[in-house]
N, C-alpha and C. Protein backbone atom coordinates (compact mmCIF):
# COMPACT_ATOMS: atom_id res chain seq x y z
N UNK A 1 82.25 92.70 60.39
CA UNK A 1 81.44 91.58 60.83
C UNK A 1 80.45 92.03 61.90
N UNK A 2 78.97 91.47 61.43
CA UNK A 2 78.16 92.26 62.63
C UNK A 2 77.71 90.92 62.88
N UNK A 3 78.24 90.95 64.11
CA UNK A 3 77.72 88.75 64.55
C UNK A 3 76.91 88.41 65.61
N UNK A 4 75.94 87.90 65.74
CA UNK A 4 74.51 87.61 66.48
C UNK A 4 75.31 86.50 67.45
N UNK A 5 75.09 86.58 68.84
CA UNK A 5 74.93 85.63 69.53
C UNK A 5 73.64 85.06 70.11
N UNK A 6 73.14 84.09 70.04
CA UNK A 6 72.36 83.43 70.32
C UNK A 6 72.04 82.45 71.25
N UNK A 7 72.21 83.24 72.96
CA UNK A 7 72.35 82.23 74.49
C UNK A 7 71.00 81.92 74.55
N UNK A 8 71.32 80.85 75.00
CA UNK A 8 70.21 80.54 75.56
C UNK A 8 70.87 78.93 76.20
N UNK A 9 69.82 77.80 76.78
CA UNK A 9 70.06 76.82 77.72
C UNK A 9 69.74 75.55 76.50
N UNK A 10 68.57 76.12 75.46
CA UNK A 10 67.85 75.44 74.24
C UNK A 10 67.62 73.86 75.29
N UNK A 11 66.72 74.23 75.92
CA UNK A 11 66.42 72.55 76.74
C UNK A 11 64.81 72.58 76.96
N UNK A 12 64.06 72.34 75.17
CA UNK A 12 64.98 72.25 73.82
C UNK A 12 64.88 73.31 73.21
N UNK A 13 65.57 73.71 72.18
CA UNK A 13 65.42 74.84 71.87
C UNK A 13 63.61 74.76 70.54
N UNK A 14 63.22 75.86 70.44
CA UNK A 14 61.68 75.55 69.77
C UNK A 14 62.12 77.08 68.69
N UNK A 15 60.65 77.07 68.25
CA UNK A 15 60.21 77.96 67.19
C UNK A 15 60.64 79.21 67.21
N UNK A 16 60.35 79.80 69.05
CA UNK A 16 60.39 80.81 69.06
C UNK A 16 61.94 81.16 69.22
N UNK A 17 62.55 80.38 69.01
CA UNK A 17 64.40 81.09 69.66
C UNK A 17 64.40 81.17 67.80
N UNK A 18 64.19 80.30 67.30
CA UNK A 18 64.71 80.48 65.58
C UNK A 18 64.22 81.78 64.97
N UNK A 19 62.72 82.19 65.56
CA UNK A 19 62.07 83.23 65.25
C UNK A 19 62.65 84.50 65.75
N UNK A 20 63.17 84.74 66.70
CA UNK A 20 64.23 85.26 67.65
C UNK A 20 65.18 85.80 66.92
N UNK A 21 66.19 84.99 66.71
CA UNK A 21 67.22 84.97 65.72
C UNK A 21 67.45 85.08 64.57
N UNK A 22 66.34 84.97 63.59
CA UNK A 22 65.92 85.36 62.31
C UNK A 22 65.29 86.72 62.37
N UNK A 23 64.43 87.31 63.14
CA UNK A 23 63.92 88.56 63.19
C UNK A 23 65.03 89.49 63.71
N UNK A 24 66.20 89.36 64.82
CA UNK A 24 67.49 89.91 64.83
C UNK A 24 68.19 90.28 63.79
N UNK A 25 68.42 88.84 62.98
CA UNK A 25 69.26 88.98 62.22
C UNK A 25 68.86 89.76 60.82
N UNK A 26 67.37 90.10 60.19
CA UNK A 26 67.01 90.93 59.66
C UNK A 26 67.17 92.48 60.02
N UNK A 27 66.68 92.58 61.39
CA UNK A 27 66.74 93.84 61.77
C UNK A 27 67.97 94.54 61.89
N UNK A 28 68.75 94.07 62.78
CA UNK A 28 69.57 94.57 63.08
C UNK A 28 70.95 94.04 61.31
N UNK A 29 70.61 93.65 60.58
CA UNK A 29 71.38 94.00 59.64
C UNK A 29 72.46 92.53 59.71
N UNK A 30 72.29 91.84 60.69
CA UNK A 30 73.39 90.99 61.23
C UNK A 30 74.07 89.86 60.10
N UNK A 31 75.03 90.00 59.72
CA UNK A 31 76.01 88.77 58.77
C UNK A 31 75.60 87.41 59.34
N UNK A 32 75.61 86.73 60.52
CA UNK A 32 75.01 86.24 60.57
C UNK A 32 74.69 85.51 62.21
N UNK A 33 74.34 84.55 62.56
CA UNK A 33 73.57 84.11 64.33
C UNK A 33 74.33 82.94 64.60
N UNK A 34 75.21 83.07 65.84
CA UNK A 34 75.80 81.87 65.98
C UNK A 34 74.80 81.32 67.08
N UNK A 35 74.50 80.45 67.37
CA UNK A 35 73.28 79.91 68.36
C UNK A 35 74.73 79.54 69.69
N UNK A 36 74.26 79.67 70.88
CA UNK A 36 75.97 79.29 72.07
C UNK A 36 74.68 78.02 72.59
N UNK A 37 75.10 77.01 72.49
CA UNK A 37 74.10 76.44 73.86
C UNK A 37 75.13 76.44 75.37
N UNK A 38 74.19 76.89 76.20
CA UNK A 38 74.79 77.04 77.82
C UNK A 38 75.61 75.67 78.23
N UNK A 39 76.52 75.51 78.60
CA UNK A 39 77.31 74.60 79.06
C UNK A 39 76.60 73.91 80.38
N UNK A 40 77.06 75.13 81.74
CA UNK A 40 76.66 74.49 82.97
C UNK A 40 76.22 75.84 83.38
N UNK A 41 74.98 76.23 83.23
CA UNK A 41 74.79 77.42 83.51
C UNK A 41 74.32 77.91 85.03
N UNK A 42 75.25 78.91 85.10
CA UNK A 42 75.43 79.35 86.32
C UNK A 42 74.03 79.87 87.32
N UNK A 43 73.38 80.10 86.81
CA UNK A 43 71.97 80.77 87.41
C UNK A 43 70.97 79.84 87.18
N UNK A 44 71.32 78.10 86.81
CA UNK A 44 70.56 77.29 86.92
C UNK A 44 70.67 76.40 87.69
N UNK A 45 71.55 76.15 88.46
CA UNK A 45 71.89 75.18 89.29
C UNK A 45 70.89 74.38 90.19
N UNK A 46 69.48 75.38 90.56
CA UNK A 46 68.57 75.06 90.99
C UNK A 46 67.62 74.04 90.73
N UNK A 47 68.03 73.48 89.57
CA UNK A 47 67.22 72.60 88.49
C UNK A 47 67.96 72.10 87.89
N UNK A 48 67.71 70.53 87.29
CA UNK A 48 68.53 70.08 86.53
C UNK A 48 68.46 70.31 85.29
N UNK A 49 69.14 70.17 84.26
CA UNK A 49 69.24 70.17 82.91
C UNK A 49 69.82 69.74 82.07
N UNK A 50 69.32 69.33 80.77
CA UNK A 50 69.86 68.23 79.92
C UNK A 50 70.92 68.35 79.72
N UNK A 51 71.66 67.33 79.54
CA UNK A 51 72.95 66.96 79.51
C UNK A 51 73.35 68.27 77.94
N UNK A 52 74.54 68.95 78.36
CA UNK A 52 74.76 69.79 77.20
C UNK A 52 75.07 68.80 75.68
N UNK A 53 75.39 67.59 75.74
CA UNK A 53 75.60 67.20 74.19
C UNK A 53 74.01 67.28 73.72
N UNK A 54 73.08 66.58 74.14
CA UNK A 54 71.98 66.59 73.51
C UNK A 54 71.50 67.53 73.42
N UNK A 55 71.41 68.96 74.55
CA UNK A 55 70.86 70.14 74.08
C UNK A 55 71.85 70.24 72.88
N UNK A 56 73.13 70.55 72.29
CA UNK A 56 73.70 71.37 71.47
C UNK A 56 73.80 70.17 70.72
N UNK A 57 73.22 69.06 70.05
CA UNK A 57 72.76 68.40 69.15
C UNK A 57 71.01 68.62 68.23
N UNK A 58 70.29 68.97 69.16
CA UNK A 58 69.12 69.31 69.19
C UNK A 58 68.72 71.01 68.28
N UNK A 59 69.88 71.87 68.91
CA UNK A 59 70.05 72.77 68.27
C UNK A 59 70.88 72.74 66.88
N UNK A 60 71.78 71.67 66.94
CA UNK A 60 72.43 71.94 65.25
C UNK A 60 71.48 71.11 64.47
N UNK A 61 70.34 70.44 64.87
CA UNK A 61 69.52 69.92 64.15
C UNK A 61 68.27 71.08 63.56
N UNK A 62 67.92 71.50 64.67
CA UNK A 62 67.24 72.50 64.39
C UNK A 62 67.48 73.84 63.28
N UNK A 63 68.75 74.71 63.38
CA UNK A 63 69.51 75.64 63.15
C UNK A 63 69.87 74.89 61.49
N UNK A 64 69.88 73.43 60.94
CA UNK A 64 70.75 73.07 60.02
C UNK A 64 70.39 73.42 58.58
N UNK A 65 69.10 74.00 58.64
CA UNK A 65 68.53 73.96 57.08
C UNK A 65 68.80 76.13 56.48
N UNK A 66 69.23 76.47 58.11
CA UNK A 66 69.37 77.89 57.68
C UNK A 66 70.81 78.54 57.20
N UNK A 67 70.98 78.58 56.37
CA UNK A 67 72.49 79.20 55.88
C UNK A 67 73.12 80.21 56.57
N UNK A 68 72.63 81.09 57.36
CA UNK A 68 73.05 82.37 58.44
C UNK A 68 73.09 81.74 59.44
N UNK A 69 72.75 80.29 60.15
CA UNK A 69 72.93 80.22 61.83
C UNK A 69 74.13 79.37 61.55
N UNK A 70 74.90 79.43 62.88
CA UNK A 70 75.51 78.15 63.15
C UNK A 70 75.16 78.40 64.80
N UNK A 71 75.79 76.74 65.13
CA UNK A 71 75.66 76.47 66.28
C UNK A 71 77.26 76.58 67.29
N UNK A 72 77.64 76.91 67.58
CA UNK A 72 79.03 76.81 68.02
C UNK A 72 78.84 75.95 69.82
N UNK A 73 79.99 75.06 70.31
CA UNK A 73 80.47 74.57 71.23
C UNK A 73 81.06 75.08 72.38
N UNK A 74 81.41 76.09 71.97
CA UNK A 74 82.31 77.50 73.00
C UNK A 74 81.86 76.73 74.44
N UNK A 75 80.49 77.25 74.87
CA UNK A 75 80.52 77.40 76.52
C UNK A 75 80.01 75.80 77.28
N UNK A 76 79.67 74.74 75.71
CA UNK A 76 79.93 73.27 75.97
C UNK A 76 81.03 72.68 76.83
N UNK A 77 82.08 73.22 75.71
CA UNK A 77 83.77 72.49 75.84
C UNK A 77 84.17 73.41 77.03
N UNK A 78 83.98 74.06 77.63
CA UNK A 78 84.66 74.84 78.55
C UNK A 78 84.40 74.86 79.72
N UNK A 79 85.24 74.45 80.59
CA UNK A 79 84.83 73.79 82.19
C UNK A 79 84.28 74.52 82.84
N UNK A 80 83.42 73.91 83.81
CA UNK A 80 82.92 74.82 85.19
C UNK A 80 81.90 75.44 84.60
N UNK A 81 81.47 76.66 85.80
CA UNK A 81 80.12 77.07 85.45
C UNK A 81 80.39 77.92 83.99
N UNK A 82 79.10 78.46 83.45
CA UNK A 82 79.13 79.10 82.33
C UNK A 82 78.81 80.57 82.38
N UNK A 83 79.31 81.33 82.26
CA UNK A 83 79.34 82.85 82.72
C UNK A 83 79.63 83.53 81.11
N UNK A 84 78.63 84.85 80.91
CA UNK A 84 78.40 85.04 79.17
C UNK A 84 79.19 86.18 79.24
N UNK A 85 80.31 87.05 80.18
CA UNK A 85 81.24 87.32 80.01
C UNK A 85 82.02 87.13 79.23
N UNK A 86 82.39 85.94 79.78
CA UNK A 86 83.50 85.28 79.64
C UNK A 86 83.53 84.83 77.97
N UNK A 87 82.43 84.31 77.22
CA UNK A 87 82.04 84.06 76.05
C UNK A 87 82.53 85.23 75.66
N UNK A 88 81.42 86.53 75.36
CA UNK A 88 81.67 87.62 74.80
C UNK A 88 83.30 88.35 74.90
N UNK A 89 84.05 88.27 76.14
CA UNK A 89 85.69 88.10 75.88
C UNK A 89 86.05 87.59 74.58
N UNK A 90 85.55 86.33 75.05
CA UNK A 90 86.25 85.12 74.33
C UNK A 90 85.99 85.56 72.46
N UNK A 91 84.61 86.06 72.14
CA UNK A 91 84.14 85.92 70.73
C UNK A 91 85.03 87.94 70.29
N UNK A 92 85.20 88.84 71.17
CA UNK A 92 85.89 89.89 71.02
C UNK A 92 87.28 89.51 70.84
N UNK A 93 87.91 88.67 71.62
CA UNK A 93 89.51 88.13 70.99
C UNK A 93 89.41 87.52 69.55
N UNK A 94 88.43 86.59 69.26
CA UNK A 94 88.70 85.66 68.25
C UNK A 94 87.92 87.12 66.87
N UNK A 95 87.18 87.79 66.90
CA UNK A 95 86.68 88.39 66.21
C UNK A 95 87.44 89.71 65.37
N UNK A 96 88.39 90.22 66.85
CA UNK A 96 88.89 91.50 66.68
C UNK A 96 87.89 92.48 67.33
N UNK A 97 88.70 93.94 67.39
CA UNK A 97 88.11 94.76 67.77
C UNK A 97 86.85 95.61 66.49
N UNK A 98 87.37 95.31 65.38
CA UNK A 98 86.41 95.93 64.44
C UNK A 98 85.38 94.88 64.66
N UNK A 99 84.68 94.17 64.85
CA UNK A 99 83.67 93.20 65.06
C UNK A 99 82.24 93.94 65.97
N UNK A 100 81.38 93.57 65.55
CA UNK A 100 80.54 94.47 65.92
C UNK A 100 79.38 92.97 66.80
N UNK A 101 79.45 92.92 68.16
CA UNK A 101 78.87 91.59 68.75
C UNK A 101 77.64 92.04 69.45
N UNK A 102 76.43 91.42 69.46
CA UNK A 102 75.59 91.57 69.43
C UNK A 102 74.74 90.01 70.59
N UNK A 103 74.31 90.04 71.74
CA UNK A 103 73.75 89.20 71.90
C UNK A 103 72.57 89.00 72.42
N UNK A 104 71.74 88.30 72.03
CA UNK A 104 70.22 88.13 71.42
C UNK A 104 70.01 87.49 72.67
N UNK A 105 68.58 87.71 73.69
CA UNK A 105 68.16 87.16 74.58
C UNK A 105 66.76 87.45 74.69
N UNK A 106 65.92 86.90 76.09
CA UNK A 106 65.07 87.49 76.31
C UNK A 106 65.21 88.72 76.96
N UNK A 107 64.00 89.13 77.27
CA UNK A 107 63.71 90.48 77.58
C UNK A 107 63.65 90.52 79.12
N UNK A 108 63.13 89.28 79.97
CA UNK A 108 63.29 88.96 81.13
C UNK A 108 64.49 88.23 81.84
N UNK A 109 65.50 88.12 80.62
CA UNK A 109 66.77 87.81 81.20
C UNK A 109 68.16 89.19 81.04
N UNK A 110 67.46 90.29 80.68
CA UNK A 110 68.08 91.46 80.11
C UNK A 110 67.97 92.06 81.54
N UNK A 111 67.15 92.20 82.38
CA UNK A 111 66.89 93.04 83.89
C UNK A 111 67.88 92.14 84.62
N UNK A 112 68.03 91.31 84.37
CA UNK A 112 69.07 90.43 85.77
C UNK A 112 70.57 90.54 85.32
N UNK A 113 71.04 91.04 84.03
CA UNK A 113 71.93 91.54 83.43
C UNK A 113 72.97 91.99 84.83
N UNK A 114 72.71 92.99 85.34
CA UNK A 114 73.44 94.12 86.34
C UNK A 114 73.80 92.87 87.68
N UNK A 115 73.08 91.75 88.00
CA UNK A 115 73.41 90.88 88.72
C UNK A 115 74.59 89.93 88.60
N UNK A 116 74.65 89.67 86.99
CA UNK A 116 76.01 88.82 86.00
C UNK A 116 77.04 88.95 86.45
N UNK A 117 78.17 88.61 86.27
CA UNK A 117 79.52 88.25 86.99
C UNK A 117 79.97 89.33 86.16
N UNK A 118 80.77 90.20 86.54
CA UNK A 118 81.14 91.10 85.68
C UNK A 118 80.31 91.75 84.78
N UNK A 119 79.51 92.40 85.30
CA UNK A 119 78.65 92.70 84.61
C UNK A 119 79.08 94.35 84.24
N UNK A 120 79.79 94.99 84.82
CA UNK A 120 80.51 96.16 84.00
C UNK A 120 80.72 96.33 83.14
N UNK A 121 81.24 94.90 82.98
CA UNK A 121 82.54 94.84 81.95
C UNK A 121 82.18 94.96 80.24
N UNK A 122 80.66 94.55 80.43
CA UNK A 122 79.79 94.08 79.11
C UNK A 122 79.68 95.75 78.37
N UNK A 123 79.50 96.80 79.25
CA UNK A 123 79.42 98.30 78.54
C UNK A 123 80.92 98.39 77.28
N UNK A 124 80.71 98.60 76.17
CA UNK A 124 80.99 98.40 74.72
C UNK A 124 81.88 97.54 74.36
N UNK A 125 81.54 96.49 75.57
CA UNK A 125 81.87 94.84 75.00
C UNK A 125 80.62 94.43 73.37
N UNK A 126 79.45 94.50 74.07
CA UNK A 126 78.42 94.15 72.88
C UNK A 126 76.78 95.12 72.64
N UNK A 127 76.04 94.58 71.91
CA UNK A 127 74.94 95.47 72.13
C UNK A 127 74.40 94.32 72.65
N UNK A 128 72.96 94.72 73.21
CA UNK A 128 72.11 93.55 73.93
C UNK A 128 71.17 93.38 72.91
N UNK A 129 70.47 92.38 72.58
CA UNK A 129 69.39 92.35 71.54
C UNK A 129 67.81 91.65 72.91
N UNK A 130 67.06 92.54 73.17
CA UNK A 130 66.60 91.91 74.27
C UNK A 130 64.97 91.27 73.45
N UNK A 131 64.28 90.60 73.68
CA UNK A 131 63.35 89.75 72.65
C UNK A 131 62.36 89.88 73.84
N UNK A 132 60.91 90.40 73.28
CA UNK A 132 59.64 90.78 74.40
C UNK A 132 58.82 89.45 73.81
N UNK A 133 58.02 89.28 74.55
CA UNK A 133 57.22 88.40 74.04
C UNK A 133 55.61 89.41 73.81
N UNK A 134 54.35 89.18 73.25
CA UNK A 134 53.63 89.70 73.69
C UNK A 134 52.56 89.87 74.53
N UNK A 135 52.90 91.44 75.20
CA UNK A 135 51.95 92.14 75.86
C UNK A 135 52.67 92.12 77.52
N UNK A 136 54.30 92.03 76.78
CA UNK A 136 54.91 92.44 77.51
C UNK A 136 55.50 94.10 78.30
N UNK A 137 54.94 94.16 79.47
CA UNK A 137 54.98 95.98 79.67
C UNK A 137 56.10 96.11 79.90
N UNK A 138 56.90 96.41 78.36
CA UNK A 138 58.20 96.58 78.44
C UNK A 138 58.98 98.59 78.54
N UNK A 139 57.98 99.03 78.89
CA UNK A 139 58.18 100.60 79.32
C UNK A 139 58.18 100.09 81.30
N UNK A 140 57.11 99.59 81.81
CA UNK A 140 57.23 99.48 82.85
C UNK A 140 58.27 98.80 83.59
N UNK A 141 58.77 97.77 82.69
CA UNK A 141 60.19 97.07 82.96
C UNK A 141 61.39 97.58 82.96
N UNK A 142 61.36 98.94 81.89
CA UNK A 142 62.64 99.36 81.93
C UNK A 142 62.99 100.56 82.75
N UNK A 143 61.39 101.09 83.31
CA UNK A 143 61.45 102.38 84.37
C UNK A 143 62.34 101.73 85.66
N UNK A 144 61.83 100.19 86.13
CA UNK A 144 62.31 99.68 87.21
C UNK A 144 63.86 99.30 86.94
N UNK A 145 64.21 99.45 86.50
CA UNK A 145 65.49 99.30 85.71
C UNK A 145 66.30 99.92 85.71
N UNK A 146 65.98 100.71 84.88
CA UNK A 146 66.81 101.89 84.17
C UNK A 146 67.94 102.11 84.52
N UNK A 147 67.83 102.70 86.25
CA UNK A 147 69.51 102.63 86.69
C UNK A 147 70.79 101.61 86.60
N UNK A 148 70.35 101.01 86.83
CA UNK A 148 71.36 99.37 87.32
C UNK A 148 71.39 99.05 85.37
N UNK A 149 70.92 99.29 84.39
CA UNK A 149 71.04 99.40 82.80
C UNK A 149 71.64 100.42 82.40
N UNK A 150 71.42 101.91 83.02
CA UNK A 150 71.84 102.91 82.21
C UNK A 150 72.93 102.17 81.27
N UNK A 151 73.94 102.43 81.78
CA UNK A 151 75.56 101.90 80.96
C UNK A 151 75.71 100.92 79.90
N UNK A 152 74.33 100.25 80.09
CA UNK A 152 74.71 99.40 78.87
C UNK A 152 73.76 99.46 77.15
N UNK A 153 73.89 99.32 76.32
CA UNK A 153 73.42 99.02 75.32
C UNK A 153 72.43 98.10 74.93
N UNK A 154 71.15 98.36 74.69
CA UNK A 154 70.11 97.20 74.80
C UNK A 154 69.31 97.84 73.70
N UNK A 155 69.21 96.72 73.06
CA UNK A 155 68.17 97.38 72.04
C UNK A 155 66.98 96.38 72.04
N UNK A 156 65.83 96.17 71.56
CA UNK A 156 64.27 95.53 72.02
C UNK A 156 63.79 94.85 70.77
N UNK A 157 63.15 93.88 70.51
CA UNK A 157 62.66 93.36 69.38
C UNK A 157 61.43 92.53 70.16
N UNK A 158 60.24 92.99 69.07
CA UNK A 158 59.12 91.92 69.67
C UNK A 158 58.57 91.11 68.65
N UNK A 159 58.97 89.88 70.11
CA UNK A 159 58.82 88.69 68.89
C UNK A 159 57.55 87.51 69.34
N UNK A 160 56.44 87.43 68.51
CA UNK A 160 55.19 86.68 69.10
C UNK A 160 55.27 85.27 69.29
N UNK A 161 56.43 84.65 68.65
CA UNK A 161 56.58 83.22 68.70
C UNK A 161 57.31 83.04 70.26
N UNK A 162 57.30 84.29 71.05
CA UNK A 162 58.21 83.52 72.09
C UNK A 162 56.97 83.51 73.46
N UNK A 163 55.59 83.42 73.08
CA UNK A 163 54.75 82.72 73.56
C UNK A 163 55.25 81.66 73.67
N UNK A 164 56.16 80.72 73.14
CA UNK A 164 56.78 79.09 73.45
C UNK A 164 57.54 79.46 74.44
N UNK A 165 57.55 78.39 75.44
CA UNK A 165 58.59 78.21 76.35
C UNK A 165 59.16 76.77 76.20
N UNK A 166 60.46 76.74 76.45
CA UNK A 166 61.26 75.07 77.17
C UNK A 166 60.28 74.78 77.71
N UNK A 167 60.30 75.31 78.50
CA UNK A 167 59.09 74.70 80.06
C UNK A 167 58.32 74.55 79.44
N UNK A 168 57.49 74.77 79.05
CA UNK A 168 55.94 74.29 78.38
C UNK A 168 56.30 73.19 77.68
N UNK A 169 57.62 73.07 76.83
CA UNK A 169 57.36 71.63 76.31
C UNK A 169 58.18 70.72 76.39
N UNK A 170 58.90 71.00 78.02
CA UNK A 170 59.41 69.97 78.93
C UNK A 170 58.07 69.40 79.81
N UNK A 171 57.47 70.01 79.83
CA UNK A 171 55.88 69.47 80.95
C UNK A 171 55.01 69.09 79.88
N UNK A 172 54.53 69.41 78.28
CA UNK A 172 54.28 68.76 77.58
C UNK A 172 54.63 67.38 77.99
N UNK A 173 55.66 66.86 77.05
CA UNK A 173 56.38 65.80 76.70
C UNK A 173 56.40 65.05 78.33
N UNK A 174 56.50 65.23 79.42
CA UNK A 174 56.54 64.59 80.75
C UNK A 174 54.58 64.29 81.11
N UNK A 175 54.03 65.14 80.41
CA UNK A 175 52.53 64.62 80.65
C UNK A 175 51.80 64.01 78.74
N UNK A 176 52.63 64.00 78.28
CA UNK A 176 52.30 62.71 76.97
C UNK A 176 51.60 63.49 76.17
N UNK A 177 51.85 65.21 76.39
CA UNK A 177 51.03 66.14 75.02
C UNK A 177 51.66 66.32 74.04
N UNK A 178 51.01 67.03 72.83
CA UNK A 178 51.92 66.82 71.75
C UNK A 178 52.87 68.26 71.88
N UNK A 179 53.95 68.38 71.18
CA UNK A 179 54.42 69.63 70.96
C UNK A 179 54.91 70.05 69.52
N UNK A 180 54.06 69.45 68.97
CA UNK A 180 53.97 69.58 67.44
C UNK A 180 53.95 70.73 67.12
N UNK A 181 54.69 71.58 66.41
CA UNK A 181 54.39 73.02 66.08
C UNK A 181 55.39 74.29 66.84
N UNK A 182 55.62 73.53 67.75
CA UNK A 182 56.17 74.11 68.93
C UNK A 182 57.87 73.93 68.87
N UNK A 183 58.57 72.98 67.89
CA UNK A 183 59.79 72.99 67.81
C UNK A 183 59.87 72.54 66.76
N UNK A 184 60.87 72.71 65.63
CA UNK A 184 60.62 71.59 64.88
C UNK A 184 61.00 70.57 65.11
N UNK A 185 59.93 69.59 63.60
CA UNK A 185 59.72 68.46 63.46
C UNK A 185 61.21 67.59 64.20
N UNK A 186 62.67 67.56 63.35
CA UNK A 186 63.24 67.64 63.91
C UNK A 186 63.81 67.27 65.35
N UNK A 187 63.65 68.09 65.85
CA UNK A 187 63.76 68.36 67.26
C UNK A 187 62.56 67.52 68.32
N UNK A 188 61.50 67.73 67.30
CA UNK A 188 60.64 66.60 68.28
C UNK A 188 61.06 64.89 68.41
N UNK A 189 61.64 64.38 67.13
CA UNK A 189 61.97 63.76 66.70
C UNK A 189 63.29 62.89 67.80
N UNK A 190 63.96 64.18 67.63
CA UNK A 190 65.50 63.58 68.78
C UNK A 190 64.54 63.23 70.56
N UNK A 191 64.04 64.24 70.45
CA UNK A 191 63.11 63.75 71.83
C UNK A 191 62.41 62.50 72.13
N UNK A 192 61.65 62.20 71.79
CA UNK A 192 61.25 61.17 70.79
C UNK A 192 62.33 59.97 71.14
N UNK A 193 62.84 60.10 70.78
CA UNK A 193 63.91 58.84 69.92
C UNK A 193 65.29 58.89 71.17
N UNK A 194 65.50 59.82 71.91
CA UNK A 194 66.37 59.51 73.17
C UNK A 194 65.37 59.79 74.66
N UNK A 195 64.06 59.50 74.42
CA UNK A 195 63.24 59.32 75.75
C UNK A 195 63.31 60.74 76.78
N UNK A 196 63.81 61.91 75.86
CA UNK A 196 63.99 63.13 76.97
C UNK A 196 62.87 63.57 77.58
N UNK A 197 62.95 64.63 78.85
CA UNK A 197 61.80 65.33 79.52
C UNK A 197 60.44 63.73 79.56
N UNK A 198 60.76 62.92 79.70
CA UNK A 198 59.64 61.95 80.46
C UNK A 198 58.96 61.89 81.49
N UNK A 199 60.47 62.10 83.22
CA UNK A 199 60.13 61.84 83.71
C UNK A 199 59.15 62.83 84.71
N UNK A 200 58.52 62.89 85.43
CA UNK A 200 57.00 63.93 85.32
C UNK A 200 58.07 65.32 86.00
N UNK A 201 57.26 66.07 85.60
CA UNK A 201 57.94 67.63 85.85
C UNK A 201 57.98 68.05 86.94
């Protein structure tokens, strides 16, 4: 089993995380992408964020027409802050050791890696799948790096749809623009229809 994880906060999740995860899961050969939405994530506390049922509703809406994703509940149902340790433990017990885990992020959340709670621990726990956006100077990123990474496993994919951000179409939707195109239909739809990201940014 070569199995894609797919973190992210998805608040909401858009084009470019599906694009993300589909270009992974080609490349790297992957059976198939479980999407995690973040529970209570630990390095966000600074900001609020949507209540996890509607993010990880938003995403199995999104994710539902593709036969390789699922969405899993893992770091939903599980108390307290959310630490991707602790996940990747968790998906190495339930998987076995022949399991080959893999988790898909950005490329600017791959450098703060060495900061993570246990962040040792991740060396041939999983590979990293790190996602550039473009005209990202991702040689200059990894010179500053390098040390505090050596140990771990990261491999790079560039992906142009991740010109989208949350943010861009949380401040959309709070200033009355469209974000048509930008998530799917879908997904605009649940927004839409439970009044999310309104109130001004």
């Amino acid at each position: 089993m070569r199995l894609g994880i797919m973190g992210g906060t998805f608040d909401p999740v858009h084009l470019g995380h599906l694009v993300t995860a589909e270009e992974a899961l080609v490349q790297f050969n992957l059976d198939r992408v479980v999407f995690m939405p973040t529970g209570q994530p630990a390095r966000k506390t600074d900001r609020a964020v949507t209540s996890a049922e509607h993010r990880y509703l938003m995403t199995v809406i999104a994710t539902a027409s593709n036969p390789d994703f699922d969405v899993s509940r893992m770091e939903i149902d599980r108390p307290g802050l959310t630490y991707t340790v602790d996940t990747m433990l968790a998906l190495r017990e339930q998987y076995g050791p022949q399991s080959e885990l893999f988790f898909i992020t950005g490329a600017d959340a791959v450098w703060d890696i060495a900061t993570w709670k246990d962040a040792e621990r991740f060396r041939g726990l999983c590979t990293f799948i790190a996602a550039t956006r473009p005209g990202y100077d991702l040689e200059a990123a990894f010179v500053e790096y390098a040390e505090e990474l050596a140990a771990l496993d990261i491999e790079f994919i560039e992906v142009p749809a991740l010109a989208i951000s949350s943010t861009d179409i949380r401040e959309r939707v709070s200033q009355r623009r469209p974000i048509r195109y930008l998530t799917p239909e879908s997904v605009a739809g649940y927004i839409h229809k439970y009044g999310l990201y309104r109130e001004a940014f």
